[in-house]
Protein backbone atom coordinates (compact mmCIF):
# COMPACT_ATOMS: atom_id res chain seq x y z
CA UNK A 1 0.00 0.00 0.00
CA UNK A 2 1.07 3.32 -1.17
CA UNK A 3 1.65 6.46 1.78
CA UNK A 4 -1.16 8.88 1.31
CA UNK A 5 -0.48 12.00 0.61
CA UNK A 6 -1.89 14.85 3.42
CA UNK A 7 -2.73 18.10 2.47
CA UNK A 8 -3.28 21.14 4.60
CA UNK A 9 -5.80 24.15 4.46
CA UNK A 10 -4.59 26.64 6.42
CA UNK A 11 -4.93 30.08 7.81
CA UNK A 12 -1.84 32.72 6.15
CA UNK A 13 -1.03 36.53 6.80
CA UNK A 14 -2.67 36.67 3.10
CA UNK A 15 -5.66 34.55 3.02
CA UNK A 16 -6.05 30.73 3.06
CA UNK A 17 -3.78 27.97 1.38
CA UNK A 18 -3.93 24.46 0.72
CA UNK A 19 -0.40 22.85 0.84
CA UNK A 20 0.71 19.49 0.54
CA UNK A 21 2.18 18.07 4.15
CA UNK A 22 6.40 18.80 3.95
CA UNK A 23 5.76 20.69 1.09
CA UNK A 24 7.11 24.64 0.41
CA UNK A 25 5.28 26.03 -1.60
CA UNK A 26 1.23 25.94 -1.68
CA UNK A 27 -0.58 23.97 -4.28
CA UNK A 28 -3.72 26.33 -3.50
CA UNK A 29 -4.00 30.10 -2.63
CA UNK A 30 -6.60 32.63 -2.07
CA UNK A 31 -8.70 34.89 -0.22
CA UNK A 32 -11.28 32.90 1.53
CA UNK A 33 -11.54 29.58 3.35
CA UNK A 34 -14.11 28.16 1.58
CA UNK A 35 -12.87 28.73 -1.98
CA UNK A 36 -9.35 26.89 -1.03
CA UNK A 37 -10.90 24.05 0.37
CA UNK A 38 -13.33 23.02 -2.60
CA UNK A 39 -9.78 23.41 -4.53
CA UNK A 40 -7.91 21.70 -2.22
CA UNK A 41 -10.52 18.96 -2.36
CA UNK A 42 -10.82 18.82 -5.76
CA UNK A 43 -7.19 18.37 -6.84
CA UNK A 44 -7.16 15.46 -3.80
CA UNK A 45 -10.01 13.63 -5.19
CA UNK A 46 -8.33 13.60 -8.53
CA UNK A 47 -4.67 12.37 -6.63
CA UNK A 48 -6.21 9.72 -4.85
CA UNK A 49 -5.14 7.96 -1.72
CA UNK A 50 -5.03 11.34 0.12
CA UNK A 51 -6.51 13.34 2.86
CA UNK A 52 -7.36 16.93 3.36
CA UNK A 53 -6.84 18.25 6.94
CA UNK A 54 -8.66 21.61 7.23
CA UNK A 55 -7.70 23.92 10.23
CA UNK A 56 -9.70 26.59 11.66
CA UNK A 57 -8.27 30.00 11.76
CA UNK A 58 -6.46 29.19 15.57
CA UNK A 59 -4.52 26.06 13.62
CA UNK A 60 -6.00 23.36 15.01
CA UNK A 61 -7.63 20.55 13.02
CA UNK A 62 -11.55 21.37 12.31
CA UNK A 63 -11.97 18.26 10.20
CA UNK A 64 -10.00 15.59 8.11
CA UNK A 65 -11.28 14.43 4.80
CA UNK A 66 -10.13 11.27 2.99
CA UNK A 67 -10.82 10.12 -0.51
CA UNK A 68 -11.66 7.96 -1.81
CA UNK A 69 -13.86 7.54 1.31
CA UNK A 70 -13.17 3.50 0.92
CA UNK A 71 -9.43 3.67 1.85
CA UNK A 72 -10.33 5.62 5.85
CA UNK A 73 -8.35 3.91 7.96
CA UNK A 74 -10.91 4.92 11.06
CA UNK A 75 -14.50 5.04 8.94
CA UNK A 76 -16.72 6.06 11.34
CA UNK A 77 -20.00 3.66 11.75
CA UNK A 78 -23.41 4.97 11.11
């Protein structure tokens, strides 16, 4: 099994970015949150075998999203 690849959405002096975990530069820039995200998302989805952690504004985690949904390593029940 391949390592997934993590990407971050983050809070920056200039607006939001999504950036690949140990990466330098963002993948994904701009001015609000949501806008990054769906971005961020999208270009994951596409990758596959990845997961998008999203931070609130403070840094910590708000939510993790994994795709495809089949590879979660913890899938919630329900």
């Amino acid at each position: 099994m391949t390592k997934r690849k993590t990407y971050h959405v983050t809070k920056t002096d200039d607006g939001w970015q999504g950036k690949v975990e140990g990466g330098k530069r963002a993948s994904i820039t701009g001015d609000t949150k949501a806008d990054v995200m769906k971005k961020t998302i999208d270009l994951a989805k596409n990758q596959g075998n990845t997961s998008v952690k999203i931070h609130k504004t403070d840094g910590k985690i708000q939510e993790e999203r994994t795709f495809p949904k089949s590879s979660d390593p913890f899938p919630p029940e329900g």
